[in-house]
Each structure stands twice: as structure tokens, then as C-alpha cells.
Protein backbone atom coordinates (compact mmCIF):
# COMPACT_ATOMS: atom_id res chain seq x y z
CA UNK A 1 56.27 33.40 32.85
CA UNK A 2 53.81 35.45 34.36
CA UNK A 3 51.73 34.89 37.66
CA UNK A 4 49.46 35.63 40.21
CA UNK A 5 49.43 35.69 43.28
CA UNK A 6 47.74 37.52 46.26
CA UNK A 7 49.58 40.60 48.66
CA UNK A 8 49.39 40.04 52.11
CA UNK A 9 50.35 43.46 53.08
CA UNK A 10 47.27 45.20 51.42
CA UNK A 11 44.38 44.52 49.30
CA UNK A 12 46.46 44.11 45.78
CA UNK A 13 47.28 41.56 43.68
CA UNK A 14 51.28 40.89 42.55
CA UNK A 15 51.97 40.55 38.76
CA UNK A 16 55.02 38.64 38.68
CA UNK A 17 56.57 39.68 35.07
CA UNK A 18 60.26 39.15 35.70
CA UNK A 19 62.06 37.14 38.46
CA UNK A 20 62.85 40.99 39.39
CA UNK A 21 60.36 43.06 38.67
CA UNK A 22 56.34 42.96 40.47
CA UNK A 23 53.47 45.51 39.49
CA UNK A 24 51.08 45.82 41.93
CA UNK A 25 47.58 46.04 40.18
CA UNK A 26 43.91 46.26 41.99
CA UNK A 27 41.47 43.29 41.18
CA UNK A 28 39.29 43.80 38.96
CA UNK A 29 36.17 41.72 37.89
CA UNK A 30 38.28 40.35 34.78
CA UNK A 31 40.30 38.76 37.59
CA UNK A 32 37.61 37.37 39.97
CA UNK A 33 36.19 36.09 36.64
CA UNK A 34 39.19 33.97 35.55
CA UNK A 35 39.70 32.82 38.95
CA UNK A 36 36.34 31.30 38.68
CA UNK A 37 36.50 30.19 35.40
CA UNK A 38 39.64 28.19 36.13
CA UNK A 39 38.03 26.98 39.53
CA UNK A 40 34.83 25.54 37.21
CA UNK A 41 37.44 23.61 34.33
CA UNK A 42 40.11 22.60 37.05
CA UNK A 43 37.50 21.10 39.53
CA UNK A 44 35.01 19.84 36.85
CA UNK A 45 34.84 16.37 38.65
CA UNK A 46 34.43 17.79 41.70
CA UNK A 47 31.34 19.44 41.30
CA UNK A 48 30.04 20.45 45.11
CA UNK A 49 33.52 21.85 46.21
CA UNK A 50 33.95 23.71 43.48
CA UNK A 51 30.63 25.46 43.65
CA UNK A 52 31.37 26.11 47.12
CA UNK A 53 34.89 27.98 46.20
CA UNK A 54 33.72 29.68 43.15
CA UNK A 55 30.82 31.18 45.22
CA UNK A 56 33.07 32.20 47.28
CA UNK A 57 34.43 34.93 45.13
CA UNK A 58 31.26 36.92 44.19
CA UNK A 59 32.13 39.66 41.00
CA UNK A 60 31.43 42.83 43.16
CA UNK A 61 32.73 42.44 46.66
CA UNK A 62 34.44 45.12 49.16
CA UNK A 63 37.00 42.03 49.91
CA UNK A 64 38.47 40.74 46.87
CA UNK A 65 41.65 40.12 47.86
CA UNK A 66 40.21 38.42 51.03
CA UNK A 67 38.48 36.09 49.18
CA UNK A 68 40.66 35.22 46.65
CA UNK A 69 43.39 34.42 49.19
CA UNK A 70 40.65 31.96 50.75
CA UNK A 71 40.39 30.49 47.33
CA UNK A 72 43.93 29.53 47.14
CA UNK A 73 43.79 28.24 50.50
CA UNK A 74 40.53 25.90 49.74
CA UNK A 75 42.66 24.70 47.02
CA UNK A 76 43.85 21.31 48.96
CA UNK A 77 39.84 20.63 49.68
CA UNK A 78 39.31 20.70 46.25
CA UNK A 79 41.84 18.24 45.36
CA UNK A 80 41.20 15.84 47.51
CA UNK A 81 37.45 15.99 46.02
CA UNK A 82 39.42 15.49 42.64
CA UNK A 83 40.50 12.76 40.80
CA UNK A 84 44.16 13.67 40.57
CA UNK A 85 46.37 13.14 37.23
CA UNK A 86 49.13 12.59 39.40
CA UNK A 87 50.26 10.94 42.84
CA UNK A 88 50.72 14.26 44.57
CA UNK A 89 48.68 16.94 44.30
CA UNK A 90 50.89 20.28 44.13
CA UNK A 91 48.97 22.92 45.87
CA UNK A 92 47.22 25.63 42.75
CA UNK A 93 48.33 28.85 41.87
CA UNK A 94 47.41 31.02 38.38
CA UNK A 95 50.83 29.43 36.97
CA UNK A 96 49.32 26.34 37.21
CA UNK A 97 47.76 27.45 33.88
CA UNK A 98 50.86 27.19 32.03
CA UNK A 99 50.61 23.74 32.04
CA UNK A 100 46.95 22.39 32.47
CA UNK A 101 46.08 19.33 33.93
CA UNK A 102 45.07 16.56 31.29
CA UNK A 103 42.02 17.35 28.78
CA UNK A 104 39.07 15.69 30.30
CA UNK A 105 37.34 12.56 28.66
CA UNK A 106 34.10 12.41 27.68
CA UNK A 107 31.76 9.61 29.65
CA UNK A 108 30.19 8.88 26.47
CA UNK A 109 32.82 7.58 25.26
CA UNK A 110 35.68 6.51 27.62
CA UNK A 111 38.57 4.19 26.62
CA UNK A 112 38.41 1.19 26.69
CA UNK A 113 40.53 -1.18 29.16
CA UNK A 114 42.60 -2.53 26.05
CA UNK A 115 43.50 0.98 24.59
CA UNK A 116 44.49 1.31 27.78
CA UNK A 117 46.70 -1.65 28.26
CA UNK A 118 47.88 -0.61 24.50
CA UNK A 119 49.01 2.37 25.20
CA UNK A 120 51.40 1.23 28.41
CA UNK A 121 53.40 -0.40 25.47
CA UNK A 122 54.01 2.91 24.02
CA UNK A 123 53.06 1.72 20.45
CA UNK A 124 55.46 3.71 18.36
CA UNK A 125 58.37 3.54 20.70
CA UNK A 126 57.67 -0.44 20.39
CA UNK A 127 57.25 -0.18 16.52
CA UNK A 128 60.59 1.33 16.30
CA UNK A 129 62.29 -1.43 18.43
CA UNK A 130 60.73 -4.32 16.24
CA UNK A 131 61.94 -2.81 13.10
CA UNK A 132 65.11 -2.56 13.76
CA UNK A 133 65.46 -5.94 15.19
CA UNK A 134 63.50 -7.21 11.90
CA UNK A 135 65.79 -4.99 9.85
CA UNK A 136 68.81 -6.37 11.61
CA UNK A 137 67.49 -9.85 11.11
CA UNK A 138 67.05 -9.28 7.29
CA UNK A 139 70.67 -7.61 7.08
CA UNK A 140 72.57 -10.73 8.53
CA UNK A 141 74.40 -12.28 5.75
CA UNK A 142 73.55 -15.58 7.69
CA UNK A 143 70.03 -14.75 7.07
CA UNK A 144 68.26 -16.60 4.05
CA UNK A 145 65.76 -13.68 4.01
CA UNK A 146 66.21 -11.19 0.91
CA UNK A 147 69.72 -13.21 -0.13
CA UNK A 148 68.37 -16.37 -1.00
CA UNK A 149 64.74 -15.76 -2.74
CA UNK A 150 65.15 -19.05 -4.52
CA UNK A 151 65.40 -21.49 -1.36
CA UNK A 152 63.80 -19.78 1.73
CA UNK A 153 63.59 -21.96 4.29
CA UNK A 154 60.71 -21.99 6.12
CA UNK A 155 62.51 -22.47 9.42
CA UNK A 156 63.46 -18.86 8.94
CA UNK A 157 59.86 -17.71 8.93
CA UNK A 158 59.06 -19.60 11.90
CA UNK A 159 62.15 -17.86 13.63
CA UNK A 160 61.08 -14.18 12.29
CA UNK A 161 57.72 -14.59 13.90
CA UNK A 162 58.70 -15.51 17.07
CA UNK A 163 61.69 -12.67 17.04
CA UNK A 164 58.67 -10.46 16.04
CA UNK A 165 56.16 -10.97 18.95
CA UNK A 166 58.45 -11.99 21.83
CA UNK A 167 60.68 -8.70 20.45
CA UNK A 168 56.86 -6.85 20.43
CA UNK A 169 55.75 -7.95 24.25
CA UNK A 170 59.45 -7.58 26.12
CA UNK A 171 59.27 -3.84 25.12
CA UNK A 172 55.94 -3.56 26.23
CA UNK A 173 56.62 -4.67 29.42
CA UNK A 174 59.80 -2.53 29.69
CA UNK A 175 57.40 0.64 28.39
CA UNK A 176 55.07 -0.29 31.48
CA UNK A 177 57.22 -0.35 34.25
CA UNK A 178 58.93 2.55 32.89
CA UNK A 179 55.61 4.28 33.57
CA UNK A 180 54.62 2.87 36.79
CA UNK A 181 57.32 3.95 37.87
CA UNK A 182 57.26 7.59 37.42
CA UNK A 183 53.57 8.72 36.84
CA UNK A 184 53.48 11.68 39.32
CA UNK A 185 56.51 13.28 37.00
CA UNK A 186 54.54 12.25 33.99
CA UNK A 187 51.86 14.29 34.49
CA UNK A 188 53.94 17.19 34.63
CA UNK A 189 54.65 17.24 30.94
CA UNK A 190 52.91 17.72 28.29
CA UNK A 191 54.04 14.96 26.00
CA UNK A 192 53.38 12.50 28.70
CA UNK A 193 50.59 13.90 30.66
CA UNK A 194 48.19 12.06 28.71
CA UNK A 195 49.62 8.81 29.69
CA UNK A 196 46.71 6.07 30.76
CA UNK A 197 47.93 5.76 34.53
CA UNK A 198 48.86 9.40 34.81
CA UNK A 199 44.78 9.58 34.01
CA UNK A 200 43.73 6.80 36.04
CA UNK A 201 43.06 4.96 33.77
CA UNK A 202 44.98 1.50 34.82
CA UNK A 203 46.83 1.61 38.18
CA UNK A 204 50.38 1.52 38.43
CA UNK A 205 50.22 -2.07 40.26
CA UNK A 206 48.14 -3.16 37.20
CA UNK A 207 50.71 -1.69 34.96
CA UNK A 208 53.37 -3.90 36.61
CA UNK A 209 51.15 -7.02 36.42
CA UNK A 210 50.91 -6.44 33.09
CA UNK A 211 54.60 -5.75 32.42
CA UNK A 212 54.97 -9.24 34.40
CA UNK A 213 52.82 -10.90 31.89
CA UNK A 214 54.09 -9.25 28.70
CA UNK A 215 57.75 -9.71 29.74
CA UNK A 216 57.36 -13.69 30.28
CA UNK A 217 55.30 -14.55 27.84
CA UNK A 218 58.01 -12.46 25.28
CA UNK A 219 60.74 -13.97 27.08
CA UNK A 220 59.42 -17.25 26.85
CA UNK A 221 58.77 -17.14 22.99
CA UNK A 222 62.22 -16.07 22.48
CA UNK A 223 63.89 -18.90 24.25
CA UNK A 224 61.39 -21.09 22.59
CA UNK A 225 61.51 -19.80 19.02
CA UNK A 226 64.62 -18.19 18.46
CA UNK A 227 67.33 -18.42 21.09
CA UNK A 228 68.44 -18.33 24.70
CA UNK A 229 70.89 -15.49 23.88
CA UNK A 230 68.76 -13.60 22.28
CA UNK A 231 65.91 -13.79 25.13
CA UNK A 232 68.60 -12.80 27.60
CA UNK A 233 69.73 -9.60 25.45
CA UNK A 234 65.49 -8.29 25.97
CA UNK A 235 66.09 -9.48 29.97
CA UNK A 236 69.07 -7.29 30.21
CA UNK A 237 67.29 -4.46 28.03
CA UNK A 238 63.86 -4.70 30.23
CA UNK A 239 66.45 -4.18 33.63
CA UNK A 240 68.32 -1.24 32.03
CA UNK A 241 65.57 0.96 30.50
CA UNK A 242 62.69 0.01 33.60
CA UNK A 243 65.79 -0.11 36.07
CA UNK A 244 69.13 2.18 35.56
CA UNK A 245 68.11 4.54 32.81
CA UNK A 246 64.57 5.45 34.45
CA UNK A 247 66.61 5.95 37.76
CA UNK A 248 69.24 7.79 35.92
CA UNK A 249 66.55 10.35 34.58
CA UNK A 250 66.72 12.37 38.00
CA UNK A 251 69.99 12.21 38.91
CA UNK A 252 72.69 12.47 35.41
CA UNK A 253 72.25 14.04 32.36
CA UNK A 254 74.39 10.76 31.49
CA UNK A 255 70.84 8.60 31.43
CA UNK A 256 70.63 9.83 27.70
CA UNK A 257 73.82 7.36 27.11
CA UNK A 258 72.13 4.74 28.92
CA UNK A 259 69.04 5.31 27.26
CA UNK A 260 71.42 4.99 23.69
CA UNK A 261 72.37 1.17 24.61
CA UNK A 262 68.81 0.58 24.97
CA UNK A 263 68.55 1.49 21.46
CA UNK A 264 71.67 -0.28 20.49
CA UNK A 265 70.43 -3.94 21.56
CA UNK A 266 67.47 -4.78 19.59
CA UNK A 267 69.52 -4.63 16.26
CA UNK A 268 72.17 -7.33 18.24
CA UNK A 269 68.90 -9.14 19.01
CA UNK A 270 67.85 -9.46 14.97
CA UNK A 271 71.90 -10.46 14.44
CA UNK A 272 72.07 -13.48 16.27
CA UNK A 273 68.14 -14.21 15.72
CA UNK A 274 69.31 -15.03 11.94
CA UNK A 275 73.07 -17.37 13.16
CA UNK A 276 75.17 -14.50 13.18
CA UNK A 277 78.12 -14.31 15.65
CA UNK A 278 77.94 -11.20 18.10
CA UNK A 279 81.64 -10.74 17.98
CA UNK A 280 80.89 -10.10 14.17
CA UNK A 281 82.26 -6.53 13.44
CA UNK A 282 79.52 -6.27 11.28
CA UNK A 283 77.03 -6.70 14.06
CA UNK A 284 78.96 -3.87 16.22
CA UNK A 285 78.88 -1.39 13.46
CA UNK A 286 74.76 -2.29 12.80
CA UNK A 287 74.43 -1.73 16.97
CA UNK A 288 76.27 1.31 16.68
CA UNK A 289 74.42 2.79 14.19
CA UNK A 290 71.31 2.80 16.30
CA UNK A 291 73.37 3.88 19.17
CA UNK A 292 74.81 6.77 17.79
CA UNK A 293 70.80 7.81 15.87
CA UNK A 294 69.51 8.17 19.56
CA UNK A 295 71.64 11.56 20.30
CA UNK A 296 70.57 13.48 17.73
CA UNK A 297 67.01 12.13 18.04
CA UNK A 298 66.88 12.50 21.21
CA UNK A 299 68.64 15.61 21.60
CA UNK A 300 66.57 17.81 19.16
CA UNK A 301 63.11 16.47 21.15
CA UNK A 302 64.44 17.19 24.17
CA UNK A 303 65.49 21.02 23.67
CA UNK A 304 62.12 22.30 22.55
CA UNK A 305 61.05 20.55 25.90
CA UNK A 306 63.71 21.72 28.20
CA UNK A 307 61.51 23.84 30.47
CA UNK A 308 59.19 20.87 30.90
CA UNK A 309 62.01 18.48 31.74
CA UNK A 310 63.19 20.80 34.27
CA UNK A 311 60.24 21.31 36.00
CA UNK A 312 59.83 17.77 36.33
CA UNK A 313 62.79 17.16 37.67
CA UNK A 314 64.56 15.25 35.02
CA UNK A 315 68.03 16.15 34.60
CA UNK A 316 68.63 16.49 30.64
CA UNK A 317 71.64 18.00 28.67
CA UNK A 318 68.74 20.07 27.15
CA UNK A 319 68.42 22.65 29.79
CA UNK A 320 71.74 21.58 31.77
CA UNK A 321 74.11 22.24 29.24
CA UNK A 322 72.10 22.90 25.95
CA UNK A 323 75.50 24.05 23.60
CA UNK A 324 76.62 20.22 24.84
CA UNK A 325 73.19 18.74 24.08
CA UNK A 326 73.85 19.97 20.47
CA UNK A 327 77.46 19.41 20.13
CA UNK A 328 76.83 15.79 21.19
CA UNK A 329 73.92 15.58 18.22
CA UNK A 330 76.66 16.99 15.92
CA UNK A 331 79.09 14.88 16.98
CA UNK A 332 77.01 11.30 16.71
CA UNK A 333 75.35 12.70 13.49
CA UNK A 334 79.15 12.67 12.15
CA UNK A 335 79.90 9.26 13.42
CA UNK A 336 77.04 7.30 11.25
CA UNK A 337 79.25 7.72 8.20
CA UNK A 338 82.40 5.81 9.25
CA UNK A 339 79.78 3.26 11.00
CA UNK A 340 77.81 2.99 7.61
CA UNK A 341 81.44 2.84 5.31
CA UNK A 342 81.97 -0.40 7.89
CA UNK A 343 79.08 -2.11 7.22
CA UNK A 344 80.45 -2.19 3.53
CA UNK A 345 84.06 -2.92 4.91
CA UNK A 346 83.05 -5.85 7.28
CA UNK A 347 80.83 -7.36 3.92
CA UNK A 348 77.16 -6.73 5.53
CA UNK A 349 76.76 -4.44 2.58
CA UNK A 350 78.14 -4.17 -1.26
CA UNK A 351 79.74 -0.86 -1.70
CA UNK A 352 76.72 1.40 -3.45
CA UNK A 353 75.64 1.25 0.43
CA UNK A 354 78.49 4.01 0.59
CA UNK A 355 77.62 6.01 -1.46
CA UNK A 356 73.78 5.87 -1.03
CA UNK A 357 74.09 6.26 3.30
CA UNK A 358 76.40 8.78 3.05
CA UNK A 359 73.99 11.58 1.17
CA UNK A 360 71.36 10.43 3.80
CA UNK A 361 73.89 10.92 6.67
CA UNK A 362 75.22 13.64 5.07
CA UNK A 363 71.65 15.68 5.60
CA UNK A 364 71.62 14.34 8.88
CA UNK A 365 74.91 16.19 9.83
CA UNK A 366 73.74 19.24 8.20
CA UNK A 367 70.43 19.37 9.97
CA UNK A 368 72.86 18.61 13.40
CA UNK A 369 75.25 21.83 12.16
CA UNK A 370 72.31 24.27 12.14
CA UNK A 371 71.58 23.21 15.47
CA UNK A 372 74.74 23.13 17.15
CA UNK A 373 75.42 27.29 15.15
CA UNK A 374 72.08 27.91 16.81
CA UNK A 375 72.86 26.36 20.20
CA UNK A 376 76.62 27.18 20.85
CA UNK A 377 77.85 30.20 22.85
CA UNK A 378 77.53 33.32 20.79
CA UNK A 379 74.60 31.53 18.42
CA UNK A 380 71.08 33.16 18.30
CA UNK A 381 69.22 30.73 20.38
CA UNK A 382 65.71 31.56 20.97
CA UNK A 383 63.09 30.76 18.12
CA UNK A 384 65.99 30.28 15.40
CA UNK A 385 67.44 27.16 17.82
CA UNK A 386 63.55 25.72 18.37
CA UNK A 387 63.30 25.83 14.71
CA UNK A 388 66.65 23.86 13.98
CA UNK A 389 65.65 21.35 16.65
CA UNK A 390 62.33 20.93 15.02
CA UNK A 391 64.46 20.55 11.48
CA UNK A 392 66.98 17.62 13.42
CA UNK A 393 63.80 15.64 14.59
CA UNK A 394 62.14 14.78 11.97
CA UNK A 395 65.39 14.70 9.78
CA UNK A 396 66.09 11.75 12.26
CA UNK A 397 62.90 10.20 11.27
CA UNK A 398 63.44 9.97 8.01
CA UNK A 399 67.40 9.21 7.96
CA UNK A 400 67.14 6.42 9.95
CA UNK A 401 63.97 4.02 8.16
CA UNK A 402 65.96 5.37 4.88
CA UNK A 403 69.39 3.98 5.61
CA UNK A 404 68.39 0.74 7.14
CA UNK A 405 66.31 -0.11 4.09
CA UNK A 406 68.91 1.01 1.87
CA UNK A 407 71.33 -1.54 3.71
CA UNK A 408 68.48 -4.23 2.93
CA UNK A 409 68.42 -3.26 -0.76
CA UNK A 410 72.77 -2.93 -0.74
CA UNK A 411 72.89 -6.53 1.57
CA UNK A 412 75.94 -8.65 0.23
CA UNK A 413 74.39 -10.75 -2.32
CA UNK A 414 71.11 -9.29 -3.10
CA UNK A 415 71.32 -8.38 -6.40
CA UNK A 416 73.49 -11.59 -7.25
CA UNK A 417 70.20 -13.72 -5.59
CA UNK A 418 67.72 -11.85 -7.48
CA UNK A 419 69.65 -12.38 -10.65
CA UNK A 420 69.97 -16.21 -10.07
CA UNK A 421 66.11 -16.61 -9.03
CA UNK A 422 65.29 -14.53 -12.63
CA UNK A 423 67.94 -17.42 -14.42
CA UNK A 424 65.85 -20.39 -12.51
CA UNK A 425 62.31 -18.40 -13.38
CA UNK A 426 63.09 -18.16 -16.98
CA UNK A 427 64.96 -21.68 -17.33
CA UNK A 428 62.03 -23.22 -15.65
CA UNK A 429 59.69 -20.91 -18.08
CA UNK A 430 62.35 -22.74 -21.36
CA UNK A 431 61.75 -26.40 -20.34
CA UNK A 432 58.16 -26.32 -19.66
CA UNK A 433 58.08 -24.79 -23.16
CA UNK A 434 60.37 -27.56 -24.67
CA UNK A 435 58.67 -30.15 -23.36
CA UNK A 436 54.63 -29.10 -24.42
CA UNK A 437 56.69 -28.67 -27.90
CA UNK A 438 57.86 -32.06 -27.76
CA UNK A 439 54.18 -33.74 -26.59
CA UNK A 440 53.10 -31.30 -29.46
CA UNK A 441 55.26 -33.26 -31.87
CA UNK A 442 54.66 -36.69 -30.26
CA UNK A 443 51.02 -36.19 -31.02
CA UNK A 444 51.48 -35.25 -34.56
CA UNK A 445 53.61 -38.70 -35.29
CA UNK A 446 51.12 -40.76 -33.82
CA UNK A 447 47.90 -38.83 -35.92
CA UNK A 448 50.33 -39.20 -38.71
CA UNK A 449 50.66 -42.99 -38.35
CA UNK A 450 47.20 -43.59 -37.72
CA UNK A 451 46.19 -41.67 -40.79
């Protein structure tokens, strides 16, 4: 990474190109002219102070280096004129343009307070959790849903929609403490810089109100509408994502098996949502499944990311030990298959669920062995590792919607319920046309005996 920065011993500027290596180069007006470029986006909401620093640097002056060195000492004025993007302001050097503060938003059109509020719920990360707690819910064999399409009881609807929202607000409110906690980190990365109180846009005591409200009014719907186990299970996951696992993030690379169990407890939620017993084997290997889907997820965002993670602070297998960030995605990718064979053995599933997960999983693993070739000692690393982490991701994406709906479509009983609500269709059809035959024939004897 290259930088600037100004030499105290003489009127130069320092190149930095390598940790070991400086060039000392004159300043030229290219330079002054970038300084003050920068100075006019950084400070754009600081209009007065930055005038005053970028005037400060005229394009032909005897004392470049003199002035520059005063611009990087004005720097804490400026931001204290600024609206910051995080708590702490970290003084600014050229480097600083490697990873630029948030793009600004336009007053014309600012967000609104509920985008806002929607995006502390982190809306896909949420979407993710309900469906596999729906999913889970649907794959039960207690559950009436997809077995039993000829008698669905609408107490099971009533108990899907409250799953659904309570399911729905508890992660929000785990999402938004998450992020009040840590929004001075967050706006050192890139795919969280954008984040609405890294921006200002809602405080992080707001946040917490809100995860206050979202949390008991979920809660509450879940001991109402479902269960009380199941409203404890989204207590205890609320406590370890906002709690342990955000904690975790800057101390242990182990937070990424925390984070897993997060993962792992909405599909226990869906389980015993539909009657199902949580000592169930079946229920284990369904929670295991998403357990084991978070590592190579996880691990193949994470690596293209490293350098961002580290700066920030957040110890991640990525950049601590990346050849064990992508044996561990091998090593999970490999465990879906026995987890998906005992779904079939346990009788969640019939047995095509074998054969059909296993050629899904199967392109999972491969996806994870490119990675871990790229990634272990003596692999190429580099761009060919980036491009095999890319490959994992959004293999990941795909594998995991495609197996869980192909354990809806291989449930126990499916096919056997759809083939007995066909029989009742078309029996039903038969007697309604029996008896219009027989009024038919009723109403030709009586014209007959009139006539």
C-alpha cells in the first residue's frame, strides 16, 4: 500500500512503497493538487474549515512541504467541524484514501427514518434466519404442512405466522444491538461502512431502544403463538450473537464457531414450532446442517476481506491463519453429506433426498477443494485464492436454498399425501358425476310418467 507522508528533515515528501523501501520525491503541483482535492471531498460538510486548509496550500509556493505538514496537522480541526462516520476520529493521512469515508447522501433525497430503522435489522441476514426456521417448520414430520394437503389444520397457519414475525423481529433486534455496539469498527470496512448509525443516521441509544422493542414484541408473539420453548431458543440466540459472539469478534478467531450456533438455532426453533421433540435426531442433523453451511460461507467472505478485518481489529481465521480458514470450509463442506444421508436415516426425508443432496453437496465440496489447493502452504494464493473464494460464496448461496427445498420436496410422506389428495379430488370429481346422472335419470321417469 502506498503512502504519503511529509520529511521532517528537509523539504521532501516520503513515498512509502514497501514496508522497506522509501523514495524521496520533491512536491510537485500534482501533489498540492490532490491534497486539496481530497481536503474539498473529505471535508465536504465542513465547508469553512476546509476552505481555510485547502487555502492553505497555494499551487506555487517556496514552502510546500511547510504547508502541507500544517495541513496534516489542521486535520483534527477539521474533524471536529465534521460529521464523523465513526465514534473516533483517526487523525488523516494520504492512506486514508484506501478506504474512503462513506459516499455522501444527497439532501434531496435523504433516507427516510424507517429505511433507517429497516436496515438495523439487516434485511437479508434476517431473511435467511426466517427461512430456515419456516423450512424447518415445513420439514417436521409432526408438521401438517406439505404432508397432509388434504386436512390442513388451520391451527397450523395460525402457528406459522406467529413463528414468522416473532422469528422476523427477535433477529432484528439481535442485528441492532449487534451494531450499536460496534459502529466505530464498522465504519472501517467497506461492507459495513454504509451502515445507518455508522452514518448518523439513527443513534446507537436509538438502535438499542429499538432492539428493546423488536425483541419483546417478537418474544412476546412467540410465547403467545407458538411456544415458551421456542421464545426462549430466540432469548438465548439474541444474548449470544448481541453478547458473546460480538465480544468474541476482537479477541478469538473462535467467534466464527459461536457465530455457527447462531445459525444452528433458528432451524431447532421451526422443529419444535411444528410438535417435534428437540431430542429428535432428526432435529440435530437439520441444526447441524446449518451449522456446518456457516464455515464455508463464512469463510470464503471473509478471505477476500481479510485486510479489512484486520485493520479493524477483528480477529478472523481469514488473515490469522488463512490455510486453516480454508481447511475448516473443506472440512464442514464434507460434513453436510453424512448430515444430509441422516436426515433420510432418522425418517425426516425418503431416500431420493440422498441422492439429490449429495450432487448439491458434492459441488459444494468441490468449490471448498479449490479453495483450500489455493489457500494451503505451497498453493498459489494471490488472485487464483480471491477467485476460489469468490467461487465458494456464492456456491454457498445456492447449495443451501437448494438442499433445504429439496428436503421439503423428499419430506417422509409427501408424495404418498399428494397421491391420496389426487384419489379424494378425483373420487369427489366420480360422485358428483354419479349423482347429476342419477337426478338426470330421476327427471326422465317422472317426464315419462307425466307424458
Amino acid at each position: 500500500m502506498r503512502s504519503l507522508r511529509p520529511s521532517a528533515s528537509s523539504s521532501l515528501l516520503v513515498l512509502t512503497c514497501a514496508p522497506t523501501k522509501s523514495i524521496e520525491i520533491l512536491p510537485s503541483r500534482c501533489d498540492v493538487f490532490l491534497f486539496r482535492l481530497f481536503a474539498k471531498r473529505r471535508y465536504a460538510t465542513a465547508p469553512p474549515a476546509a476552505a481555510a486548509v485547502s487555502a492553505s496550500i497555494p499551487l506555487s509556493s517556496s514552502s510546500s512541504s511547510q504547508r502541507i505538514s500544517e495541513f496534516f496537522r489542521s486535520n483534527g480541526e477539521l474533524a471536529s467541524n465534521t460529521r464523523n462516520y465513526s465514534a473516533r476520529s483517526a487523525p488523516f493521512t494520504p492512506a486514508a484514501l484506501c478506504h474512503p469515508p462513506p459516499p455522501p447522501i444527497s439532501p434531496r433525497r435523504p433516507p427516510s427514518i424507517y429505511s433507517s430503522y429497516f436496515q438495523l435489522a439487516k434485511p437479508r441476514l434476517t431473511a435467511l434466519i426466517v427461512l430456515s426456521t419456516m423450512s424447518a417448520y415445513a420439514i417436521t414430520p409432526e408438521s401438517a404442512i406439505i404432508s397432509n394437503m388434504s386436512h390442513f389444520p388451520l391451527s397450523s397457519l395460525s402457528t406459522l405466522f406467529f413463528l414468522t414475525v416473532g422469528t422476523t423481529l427477535t433477529s432484528a433486534a439481535a442485528n441492532a444491538l449487534n451494531m450499536a455496539r460496534e459502529p466505530e469498527y464498522d465504519g472501517m470496512m467497506s461492507r459495513t461502512r454504509t451502515r445507518p448509525i455508522v452514518r448518523g443516521f439513527v443513534s446507537p441509544l436509538q438502535a438499542v431502544y429499538f432492539a428493546i422493542a423488536t425483541g419483546a414484541v417478537g418474544t412476546g408473539m412467540l410465547l403467545y403463538g407458538v411456544n415458551e420453548q421456542v421464545a426462549l431458543l430466540a432469548v438465548a440466540n439474541i444474548a449470544l450473537y448481541a453478547g458473546l459472539y460480538t465480544s468474541m469478534k476482537r479477541t478469538s478467531i473462535l467467534n466464527t464457531w459461536v457465530g455457527a450456533v447462531v445459525g444452528a438455532i433458528p432451524p431447532l426453533m421451526g422443529w419444535s414450532a411444528a410438535g417435534g421433540s428437540l431430542l429428535d435426531p432428526g432435529a440435530w442433523c437439520l441444526a447441524g446442517l446449518l451449522y456446518a453451511w456457516q464455515f464455508p460461507h463464512f469463510n470464503a467472505l471473509s478471505y477476500n476481506i481479510r485486510e479489512e478485518y484486520r485493520n479493524a481489529g477483528y480477529r478472523m481465521a481469514a488473515w490469522v491463519n488463512p490455510a486453516l480458514n480454508a481447511r475448516v470450509s473443506l472440512r464442514y463442506s464434507v460434513a453436510m453429506i453424512p448430515l444430509c444421508v441422516g436426515l433420510w436415516y432418522f425418517g425426516v426425508t425418503d431416500a431420493g433426498f440422498v441422492i439429490d443432496s449429495t450432487a448439491a453437496n458434492a459441488w459444494l465440496v468441490a468449490c471448498a477443494v479449490s479453495f483450500w489447493k489455493e489457500c494451503r502452504p505451497g498453493g498459489r494464493g494471490g488472485a487464483a485464492a480471491s477467485a476460489s473464494a469468490r467461487k465458494l460464496f456464492w456456491a454457498s448461496i445456492m447449495q443451501l436454498p437448494a438442499v433445504l427445498v429439496l428436503a421439503m420436496v423428499h419430506k417422509a410422506g409427501f408424495w404418498q399425501g399428494v397421491y391420496d389428495y389426487l384419489q379424494e379430488a378425483l373420487g369427489a370429481a366420480e360422485d358428483e358425476e354419479e349423482e347429476d346422472g342419477e337426478e338426470v335419470e330421476q327427471e326422465h321417469i317422472v317426464t315419462v310418467a307425466k307424458g
